[in-house]
Protein backbone atom coordinates (compact mmCIF):
# COMPACT_ATOMS: atom_id res chain seq x y z
CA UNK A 1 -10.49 -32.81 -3.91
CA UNK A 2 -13.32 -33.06 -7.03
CA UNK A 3 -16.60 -32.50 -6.77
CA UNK A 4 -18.95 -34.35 -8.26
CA UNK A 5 -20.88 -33.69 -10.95
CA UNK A 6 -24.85 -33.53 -10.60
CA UNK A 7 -27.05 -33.79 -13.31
CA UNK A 8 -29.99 -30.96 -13.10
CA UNK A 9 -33.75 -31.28 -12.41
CA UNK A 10 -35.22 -31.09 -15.33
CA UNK A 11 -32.29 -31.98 -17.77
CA UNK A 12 -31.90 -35.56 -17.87
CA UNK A 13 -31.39 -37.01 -21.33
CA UNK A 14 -30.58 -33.60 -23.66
CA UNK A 15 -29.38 -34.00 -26.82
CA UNK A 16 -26.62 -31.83 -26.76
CA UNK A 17 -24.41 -31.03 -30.04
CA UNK A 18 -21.14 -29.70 -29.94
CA UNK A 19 -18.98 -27.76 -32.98
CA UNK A 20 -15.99 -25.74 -33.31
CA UNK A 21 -13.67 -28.67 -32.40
CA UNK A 22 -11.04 -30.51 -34.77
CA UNK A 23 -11.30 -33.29 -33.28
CA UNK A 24 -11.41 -35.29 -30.10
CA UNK A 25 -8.59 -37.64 -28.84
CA UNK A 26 -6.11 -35.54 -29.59
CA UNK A 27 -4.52 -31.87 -27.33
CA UNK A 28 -4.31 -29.93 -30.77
CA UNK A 29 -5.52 -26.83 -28.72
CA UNK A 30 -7.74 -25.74 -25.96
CA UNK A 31 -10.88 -25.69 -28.06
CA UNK A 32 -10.19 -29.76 -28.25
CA UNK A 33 -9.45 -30.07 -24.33
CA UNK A 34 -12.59 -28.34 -23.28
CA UNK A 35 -14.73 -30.05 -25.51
CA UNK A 36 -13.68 -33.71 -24.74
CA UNK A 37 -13.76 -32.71 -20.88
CA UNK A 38 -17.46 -31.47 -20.73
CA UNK A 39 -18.75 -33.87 -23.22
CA UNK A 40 -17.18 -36.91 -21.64
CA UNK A 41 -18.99 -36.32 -17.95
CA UNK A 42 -22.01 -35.47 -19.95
CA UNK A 43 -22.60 -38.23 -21.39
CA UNK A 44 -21.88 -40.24 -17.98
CA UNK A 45 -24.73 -37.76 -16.84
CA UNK A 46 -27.11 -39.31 -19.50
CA UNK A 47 -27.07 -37.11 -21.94
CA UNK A 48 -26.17 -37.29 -25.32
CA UNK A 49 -24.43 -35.61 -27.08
CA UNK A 50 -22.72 -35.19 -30.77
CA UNK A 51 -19.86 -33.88 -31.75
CA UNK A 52 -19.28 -32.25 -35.06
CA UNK A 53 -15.46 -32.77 -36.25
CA UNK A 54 -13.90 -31.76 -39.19
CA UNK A 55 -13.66 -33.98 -42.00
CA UNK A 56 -9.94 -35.76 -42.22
CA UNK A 57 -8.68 -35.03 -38.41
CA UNK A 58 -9.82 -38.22 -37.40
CA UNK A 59 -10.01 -39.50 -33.62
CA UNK A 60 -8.09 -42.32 -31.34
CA UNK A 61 -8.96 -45.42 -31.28
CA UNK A 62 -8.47 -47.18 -28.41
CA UNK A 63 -5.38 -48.30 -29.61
CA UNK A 64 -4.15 -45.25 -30.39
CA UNK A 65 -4.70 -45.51 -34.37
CA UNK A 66 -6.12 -42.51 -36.08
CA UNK A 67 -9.45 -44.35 -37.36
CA UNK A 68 -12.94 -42.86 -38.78
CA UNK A 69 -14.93 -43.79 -36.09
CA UNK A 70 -18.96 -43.30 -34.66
CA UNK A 71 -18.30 -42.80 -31.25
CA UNK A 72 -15.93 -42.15 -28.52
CA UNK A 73 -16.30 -42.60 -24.82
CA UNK A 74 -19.75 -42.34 -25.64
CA UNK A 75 -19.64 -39.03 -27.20
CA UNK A 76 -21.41 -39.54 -31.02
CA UNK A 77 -19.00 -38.61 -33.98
CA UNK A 78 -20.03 -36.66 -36.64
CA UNK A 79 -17.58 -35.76 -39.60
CA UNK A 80 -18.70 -32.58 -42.10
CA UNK A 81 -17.00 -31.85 -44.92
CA UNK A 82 -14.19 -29.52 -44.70
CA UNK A 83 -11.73 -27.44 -46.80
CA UNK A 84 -8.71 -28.04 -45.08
CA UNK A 85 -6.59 -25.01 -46.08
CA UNK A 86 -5.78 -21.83 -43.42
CA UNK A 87 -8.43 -19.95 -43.30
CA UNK A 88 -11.31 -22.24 -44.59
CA UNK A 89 -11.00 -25.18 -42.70
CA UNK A 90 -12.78 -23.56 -39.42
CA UNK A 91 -15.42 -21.82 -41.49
CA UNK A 92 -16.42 -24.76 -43.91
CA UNK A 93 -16.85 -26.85 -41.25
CA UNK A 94 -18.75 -24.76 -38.93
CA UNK A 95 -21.21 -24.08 -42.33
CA UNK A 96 -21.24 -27.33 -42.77
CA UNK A 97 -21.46 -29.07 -39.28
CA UNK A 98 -24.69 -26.02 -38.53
CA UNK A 99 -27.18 -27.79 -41.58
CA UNK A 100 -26.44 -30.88 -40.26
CA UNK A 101 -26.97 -29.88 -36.50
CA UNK A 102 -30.18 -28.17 -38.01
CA UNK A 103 -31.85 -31.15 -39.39
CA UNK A 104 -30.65 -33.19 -35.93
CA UNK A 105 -32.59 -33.58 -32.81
CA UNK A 106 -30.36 -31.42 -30.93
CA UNK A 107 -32.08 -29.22 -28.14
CA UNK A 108 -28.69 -27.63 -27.40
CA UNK A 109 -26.52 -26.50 -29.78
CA UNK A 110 -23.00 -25.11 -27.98
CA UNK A 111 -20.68 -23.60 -30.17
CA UNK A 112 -16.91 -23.36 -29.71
CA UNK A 113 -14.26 -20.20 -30.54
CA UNK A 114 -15.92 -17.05 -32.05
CA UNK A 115 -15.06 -17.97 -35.94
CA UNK A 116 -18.01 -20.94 -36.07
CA UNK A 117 -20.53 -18.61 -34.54
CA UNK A 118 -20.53 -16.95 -37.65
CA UNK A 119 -23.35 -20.05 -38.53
CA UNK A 120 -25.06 -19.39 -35.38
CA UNK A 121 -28.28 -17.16 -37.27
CA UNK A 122 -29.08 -20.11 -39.07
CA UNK A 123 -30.04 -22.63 -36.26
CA UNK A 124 -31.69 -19.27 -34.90
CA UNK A 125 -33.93 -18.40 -37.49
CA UNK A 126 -34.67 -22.41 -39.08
CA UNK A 127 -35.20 -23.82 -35.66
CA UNK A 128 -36.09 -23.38 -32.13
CA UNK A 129 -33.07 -25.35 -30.57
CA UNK A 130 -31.27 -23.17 -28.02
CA UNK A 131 -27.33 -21.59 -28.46
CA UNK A 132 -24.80 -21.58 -26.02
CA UNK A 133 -21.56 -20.32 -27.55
CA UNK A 134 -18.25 -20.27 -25.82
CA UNK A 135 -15.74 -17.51 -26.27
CA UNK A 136 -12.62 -18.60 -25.85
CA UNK A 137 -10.40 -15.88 -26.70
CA UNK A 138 -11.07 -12.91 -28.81
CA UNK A 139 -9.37 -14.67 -31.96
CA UNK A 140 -9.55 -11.94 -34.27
CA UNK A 141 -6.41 -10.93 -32.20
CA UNK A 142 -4.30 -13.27 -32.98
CA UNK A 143 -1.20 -12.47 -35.41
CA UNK A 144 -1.71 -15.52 -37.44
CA UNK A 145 -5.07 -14.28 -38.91
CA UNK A 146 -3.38 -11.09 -39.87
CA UNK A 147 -5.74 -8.31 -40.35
CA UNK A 148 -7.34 -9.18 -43.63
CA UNK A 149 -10.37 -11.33 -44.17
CA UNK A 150 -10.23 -14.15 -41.67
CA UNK A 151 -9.77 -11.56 -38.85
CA UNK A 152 -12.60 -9.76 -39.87
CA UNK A 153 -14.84 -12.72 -40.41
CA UNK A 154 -13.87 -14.09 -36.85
CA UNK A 155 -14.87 -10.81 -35.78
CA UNK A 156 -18.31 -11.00 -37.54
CA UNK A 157 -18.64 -14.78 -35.77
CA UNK A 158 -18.34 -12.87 -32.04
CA UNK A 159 -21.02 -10.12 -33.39
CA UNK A 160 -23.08 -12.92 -34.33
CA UNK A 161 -22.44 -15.22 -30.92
CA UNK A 162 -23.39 -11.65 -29.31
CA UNK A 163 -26.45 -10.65 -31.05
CA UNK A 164 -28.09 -15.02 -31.56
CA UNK A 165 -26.60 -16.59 -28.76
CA UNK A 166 -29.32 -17.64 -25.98
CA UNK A 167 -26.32 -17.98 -23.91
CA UNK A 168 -22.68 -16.90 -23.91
CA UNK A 169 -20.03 -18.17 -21.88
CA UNK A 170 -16.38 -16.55 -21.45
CA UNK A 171 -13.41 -18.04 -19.52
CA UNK A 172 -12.10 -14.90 -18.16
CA UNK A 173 -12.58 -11.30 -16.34
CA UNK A 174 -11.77 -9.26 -18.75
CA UNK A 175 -13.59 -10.88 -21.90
CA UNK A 176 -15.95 -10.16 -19.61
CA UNK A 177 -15.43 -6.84 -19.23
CA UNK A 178 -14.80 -6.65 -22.93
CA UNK A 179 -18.68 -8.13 -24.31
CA UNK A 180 -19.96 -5.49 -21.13
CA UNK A 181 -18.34 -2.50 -22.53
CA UNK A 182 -18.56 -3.30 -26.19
CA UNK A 183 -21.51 -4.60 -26.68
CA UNK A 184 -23.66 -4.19 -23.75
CA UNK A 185 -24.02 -8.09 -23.77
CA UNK A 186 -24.20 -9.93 -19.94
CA UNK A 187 -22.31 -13.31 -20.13
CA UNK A 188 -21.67 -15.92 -18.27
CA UNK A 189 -18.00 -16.46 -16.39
CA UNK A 190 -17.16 -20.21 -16.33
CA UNK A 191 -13.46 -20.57 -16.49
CA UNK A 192 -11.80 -24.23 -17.60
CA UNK A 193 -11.03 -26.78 -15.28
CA UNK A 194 -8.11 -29.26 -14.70
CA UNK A 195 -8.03 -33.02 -13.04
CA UNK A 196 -5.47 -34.71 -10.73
CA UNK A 197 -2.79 -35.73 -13.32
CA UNK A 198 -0.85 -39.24 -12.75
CA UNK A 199 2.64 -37.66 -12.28
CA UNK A 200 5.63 -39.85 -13.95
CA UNK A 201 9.44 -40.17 -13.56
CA UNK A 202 11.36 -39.44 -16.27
CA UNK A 203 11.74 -42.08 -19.01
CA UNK A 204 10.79 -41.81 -22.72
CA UNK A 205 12.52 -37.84 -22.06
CA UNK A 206 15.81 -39.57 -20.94
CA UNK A 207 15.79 -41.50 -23.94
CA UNK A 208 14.64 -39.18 -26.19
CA UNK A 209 16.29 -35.80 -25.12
CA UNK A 210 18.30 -36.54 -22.14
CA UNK A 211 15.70 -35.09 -19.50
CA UNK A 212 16.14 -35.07 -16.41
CA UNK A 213 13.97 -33.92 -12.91
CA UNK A 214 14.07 -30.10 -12.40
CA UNK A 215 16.19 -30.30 -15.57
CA UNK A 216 14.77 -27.66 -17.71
CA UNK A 217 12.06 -24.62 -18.46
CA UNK A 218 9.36 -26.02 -20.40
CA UNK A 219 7.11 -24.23 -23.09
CA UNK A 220 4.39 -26.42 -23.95
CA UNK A 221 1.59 -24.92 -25.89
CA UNK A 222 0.59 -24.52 -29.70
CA UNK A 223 3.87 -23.09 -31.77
CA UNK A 224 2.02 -19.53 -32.10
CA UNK A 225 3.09 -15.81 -32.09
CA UNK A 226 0.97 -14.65 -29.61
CA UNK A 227 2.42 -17.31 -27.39
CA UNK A 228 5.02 -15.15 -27.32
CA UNK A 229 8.42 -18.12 -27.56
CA UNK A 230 10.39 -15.75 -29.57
CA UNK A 231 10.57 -13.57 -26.15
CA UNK A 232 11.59 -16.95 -24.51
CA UNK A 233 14.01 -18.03 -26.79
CA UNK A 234 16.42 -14.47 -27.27
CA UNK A 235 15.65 -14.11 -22.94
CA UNK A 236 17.05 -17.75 -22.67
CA UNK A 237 19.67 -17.47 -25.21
CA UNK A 238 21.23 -14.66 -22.77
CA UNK A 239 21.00 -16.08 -19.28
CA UNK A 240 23.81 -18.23 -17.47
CA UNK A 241 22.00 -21.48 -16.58
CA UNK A 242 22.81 -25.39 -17.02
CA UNK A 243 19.33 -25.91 -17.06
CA UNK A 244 17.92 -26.98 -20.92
CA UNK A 245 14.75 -25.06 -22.49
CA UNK A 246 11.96 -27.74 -24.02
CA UNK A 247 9.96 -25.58 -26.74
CA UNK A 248 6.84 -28.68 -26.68
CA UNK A 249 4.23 -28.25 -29.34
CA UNK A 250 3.13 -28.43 -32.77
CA UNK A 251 2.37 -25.25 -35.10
CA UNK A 252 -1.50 -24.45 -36.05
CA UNK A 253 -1.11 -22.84 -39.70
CA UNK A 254 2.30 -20.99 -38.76
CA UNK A 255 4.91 -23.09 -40.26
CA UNK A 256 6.94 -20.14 -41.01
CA UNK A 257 7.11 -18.72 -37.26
CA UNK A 258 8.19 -22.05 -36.30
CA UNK A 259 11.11 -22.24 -38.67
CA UNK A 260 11.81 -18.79 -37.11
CA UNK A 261 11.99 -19.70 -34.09
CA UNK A 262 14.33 -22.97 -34.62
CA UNK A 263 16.36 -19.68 -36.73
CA UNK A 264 16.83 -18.13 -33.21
CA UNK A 265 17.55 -21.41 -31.28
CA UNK A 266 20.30 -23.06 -33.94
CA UNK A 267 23.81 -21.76 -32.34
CA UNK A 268 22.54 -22.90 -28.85
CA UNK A 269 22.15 -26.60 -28.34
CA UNK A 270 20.29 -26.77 -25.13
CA UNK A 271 16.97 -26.04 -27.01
CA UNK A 272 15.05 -28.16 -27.80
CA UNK A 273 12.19 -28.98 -30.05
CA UNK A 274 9.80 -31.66 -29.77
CA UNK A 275 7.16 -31.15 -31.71
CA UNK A 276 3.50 -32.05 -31.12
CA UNK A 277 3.42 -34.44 -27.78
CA UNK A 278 0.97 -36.77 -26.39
CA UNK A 279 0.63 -39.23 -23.92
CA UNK A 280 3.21 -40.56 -21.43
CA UNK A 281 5.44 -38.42 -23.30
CA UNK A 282 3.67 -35.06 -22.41
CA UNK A 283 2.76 -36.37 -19.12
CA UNK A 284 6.86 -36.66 -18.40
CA UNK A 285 7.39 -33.53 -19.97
CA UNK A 286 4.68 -31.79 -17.01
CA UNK A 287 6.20 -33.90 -14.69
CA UNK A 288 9.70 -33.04 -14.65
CA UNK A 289 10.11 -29.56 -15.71
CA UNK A 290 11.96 -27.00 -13.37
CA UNK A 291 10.01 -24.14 -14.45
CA UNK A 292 7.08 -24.09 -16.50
CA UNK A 293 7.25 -20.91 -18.91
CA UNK A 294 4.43 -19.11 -20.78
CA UNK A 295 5.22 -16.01 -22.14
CA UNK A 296 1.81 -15.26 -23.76
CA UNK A 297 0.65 -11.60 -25.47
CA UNK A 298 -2.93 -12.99 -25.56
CA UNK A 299 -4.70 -15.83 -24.29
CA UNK A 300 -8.29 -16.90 -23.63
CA UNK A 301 -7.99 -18.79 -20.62
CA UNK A 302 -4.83 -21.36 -21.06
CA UNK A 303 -5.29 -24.86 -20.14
CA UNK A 304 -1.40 -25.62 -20.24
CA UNK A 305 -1.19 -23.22 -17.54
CA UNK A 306 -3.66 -25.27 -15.12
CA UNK A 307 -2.03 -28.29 -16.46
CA UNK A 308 1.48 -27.32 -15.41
CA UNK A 309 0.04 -26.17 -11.77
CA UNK A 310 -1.89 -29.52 -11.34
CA UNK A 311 1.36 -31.09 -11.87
CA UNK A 312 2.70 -29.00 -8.86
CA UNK A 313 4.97 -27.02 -11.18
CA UNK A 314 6.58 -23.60 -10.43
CA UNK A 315 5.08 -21.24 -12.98
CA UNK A 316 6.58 -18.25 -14.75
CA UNK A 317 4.09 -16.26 -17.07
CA UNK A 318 3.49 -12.78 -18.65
CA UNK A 319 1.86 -10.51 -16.41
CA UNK A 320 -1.57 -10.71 -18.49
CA UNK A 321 -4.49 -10.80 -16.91
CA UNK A 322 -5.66 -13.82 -17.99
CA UNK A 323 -2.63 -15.42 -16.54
CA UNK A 324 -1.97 -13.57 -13.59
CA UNK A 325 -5.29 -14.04 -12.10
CA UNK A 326 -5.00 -17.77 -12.31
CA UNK A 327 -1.93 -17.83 -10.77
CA UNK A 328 -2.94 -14.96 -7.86
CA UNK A 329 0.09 -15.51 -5.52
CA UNK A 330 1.01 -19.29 -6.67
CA UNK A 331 3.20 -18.48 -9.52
CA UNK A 332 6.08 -15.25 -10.76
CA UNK A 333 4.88 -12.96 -13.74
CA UNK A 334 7.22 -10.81 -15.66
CA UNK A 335 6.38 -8.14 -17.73
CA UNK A 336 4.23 -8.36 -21.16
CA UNK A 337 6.73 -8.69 -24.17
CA UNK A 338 9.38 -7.53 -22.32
CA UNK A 339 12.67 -9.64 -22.86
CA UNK A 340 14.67 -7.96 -20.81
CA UNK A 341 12.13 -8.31 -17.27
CA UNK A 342 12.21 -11.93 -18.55
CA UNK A 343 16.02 -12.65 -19.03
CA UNK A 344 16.06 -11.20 -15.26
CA UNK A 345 13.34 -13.89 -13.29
CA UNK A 346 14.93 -16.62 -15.99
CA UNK A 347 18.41 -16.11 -14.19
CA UNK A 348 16.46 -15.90 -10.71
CA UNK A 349 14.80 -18.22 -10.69
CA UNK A 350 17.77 -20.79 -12.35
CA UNK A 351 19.89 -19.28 -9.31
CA UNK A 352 17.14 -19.35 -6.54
CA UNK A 353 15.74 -23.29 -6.10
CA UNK A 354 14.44 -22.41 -2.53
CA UNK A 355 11.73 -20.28 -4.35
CA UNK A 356 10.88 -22.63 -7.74
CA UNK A 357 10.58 -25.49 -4.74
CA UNK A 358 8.11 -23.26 -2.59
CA UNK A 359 5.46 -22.94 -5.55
CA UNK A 360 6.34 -26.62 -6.83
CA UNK A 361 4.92 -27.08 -3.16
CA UNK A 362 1.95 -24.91 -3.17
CA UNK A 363 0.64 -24.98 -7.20
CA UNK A 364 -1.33 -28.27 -7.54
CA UNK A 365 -3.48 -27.99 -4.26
CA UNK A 366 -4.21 -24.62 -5.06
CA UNK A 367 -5.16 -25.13 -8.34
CA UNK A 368 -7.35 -28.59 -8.32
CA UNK A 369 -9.80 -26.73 -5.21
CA UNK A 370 -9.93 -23.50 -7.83
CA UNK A 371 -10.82 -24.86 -11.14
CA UNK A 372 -12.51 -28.24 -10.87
CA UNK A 373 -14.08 -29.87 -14.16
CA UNK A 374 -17.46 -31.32 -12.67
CA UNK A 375 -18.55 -28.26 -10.94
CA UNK A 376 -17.69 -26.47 -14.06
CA UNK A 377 -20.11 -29.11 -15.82
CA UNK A 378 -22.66 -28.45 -13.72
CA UNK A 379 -23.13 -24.83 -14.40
CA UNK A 380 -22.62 -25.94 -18.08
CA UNK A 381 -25.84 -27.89 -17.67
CA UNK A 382 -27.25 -24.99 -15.78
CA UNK A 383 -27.05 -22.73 -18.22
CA UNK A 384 -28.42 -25.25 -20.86
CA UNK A 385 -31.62 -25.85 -18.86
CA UNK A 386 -31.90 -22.32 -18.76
């Protein structure tokens, strides 16, 4: 059951602005989910708020065509000007997006992912609107950055977000932990939420891919190393199962691992590749799996995890922390990286459907009391009036 969001004494009408996004209307990644979530009941609140979206990624209209538009679902639409290449598309439009937000009427300014806080000194030291920033992963981790600049400039965006920030929020533990122990810096732990999703039979999967219910394991996340498919795909590839493996996703600047992984997948025909979803289409591909699978090295706090559980699937992750602990005892881990501990619950779990049917049972009540959007709102706006 959802709670419902309450606006705060004292904070009616803000001017909030948001940046760090790609855009709204579309799942591209977490970043994109969280935004559209908080900013959408804000605005029913009364606030208003802005968001700053990089020049080119465009949003939905209501008819689903990718338009240049002012507004959506109240939320105010802002395009900066952006370099859209890897590596410079985040940072020119975080430089850019921060002078505009200075010169705005913003009292809130909440920035989104560690590489636009890199901007945050200059609404600091021009201005006297208040920072909230977001961490929602430690970035600079991640293989596709490498270890050359962009790592190292993501990693100058948390020092900033650490030392400017009024506020900091993390969505897990043991970022937590990390800002405590590295930096000395107290932040604030408000994980992500999830709603009731409309569950669907299968329809545009038949016809598309030949889905079925409780047909197949399902990846469905951003086409990313750190995800961690290639474990997936060579544990898969060596299991005895009928059951089909859906890799559902698009890839964010890692073309290459992609084409890797469709390397690994070619001689077996019961992977399959989708591509980015949306939609119906995504909603089926939720509501059908057998098993939903993320094998992640890293995450922040993953939103396609409390997805899949709100859809009352059985859930099979690494054994990270970020994972486990959203799980507790609703959903089966396997071991970090480990394709051999994962070939071995794959099988299991293909062989055991008394056990995938206990947590289809238990997942979605479990996870809609633990992670509910409008209380998470709510100590959103908290921390603003703060």
């Amino acid at each position: 059951m959802e709670g419902k969001a309450i606006t705060p004494k004292g904070s009616v009408g803000m001017r909030i602005a948001m940046i760090g996004q790609k855009r709204l209307g579309f799942r591209e990644g977490g970043v994109e989910v969280v935004v559209e979530e908080l900013a959408t009941r804000m605005v029913k609140l009364g606030h208003e708020v802005t968001c700053y979206n990089r020049r080119g990624k465009h949003v939905l209209d209501k008819n689903e065509k990718l338009e240049k538009v002012k507004e959506y679902k109240g939320i105010k639409i802002k395009e900066v000007l952006t370099i859209d290449k890897k590596g410079l598309a985040a940072m020119t439009s975080s430089f850019f997006g921060t002078f505009k937000i200075l010169f705005s009427k913003a009292d809130v300014v909440h920035y989104h992912a560690e590489g636009p806080c890199a901007m945050i000194p200059i609404i600091k030291f021009f201005s006297k609107k208040k920072i909230v920033a977001t961490i929602h992963g430690l970035d600079w981790q991640r293989a596709k950055w490498g270890t050359g600049f962009a790592s190292k400039y993501i990693k100058f965006g948390e020092k900033m977000a650490t030392k400017y920030a009024d506020e900091i929020i993390v969505l897990s533990k043991n970022v937590q932990d990390y800002f405590k122990k590295t930096y000395n810096r107290e932040t604030n732990f408000i994980p992500n939420g999830v709603s009731k999703p409309n569950s669907l039979k299968a329809n545009i999967i038949t016809k598309k891919y030949r889905l079925k219910k409780n047909d197949y394991f399902l990846f469905l996340g951003r086409i990313v190393p750190e995800k961690g498919i290639h474990y997936l795909i060579d544990a898969y590839n060596q299991i005895n199962t009928k059951k089909k493996l859906v890799i559902a996703g698009g890839a964010s600047d890692t073309d290459t691992y992609y084409l890797e992984l469709k390397e690994k997948a070619k001689n077996n025909e019961n992977i399959i590749f989708t591509g980015f979803v949306k939609g119906e289409e995504l909603e089926e591909l939720y509501s059908n799996a057998y098993v939903y699978v993320l094998p992640s090295d890293l995450e922040g706090m993953p939103l396609s995890l409390l997805e899949a559980m709100s859809y009352g699937n059985c859930c099979l992750t690494s054994d990270i922390p970020e994972c486990a602990t959203v799980m507790e005892d609703k959903g089966v881990t396997f071991k970090k990286s480990n394709i051999k501990d994962l070939k071995k619950v794959l099988q299991d779990l293909s062989n055991q459907k008394e056990i995938v049917a206990k947590y289809q049972k238990e997942s979605q009540d479990y996870i809609l009391k633990k992670y509910n959007w409008d209380e998470i709102v709510n100590k959103t706006l908290e921390l603003y009036r703060k």
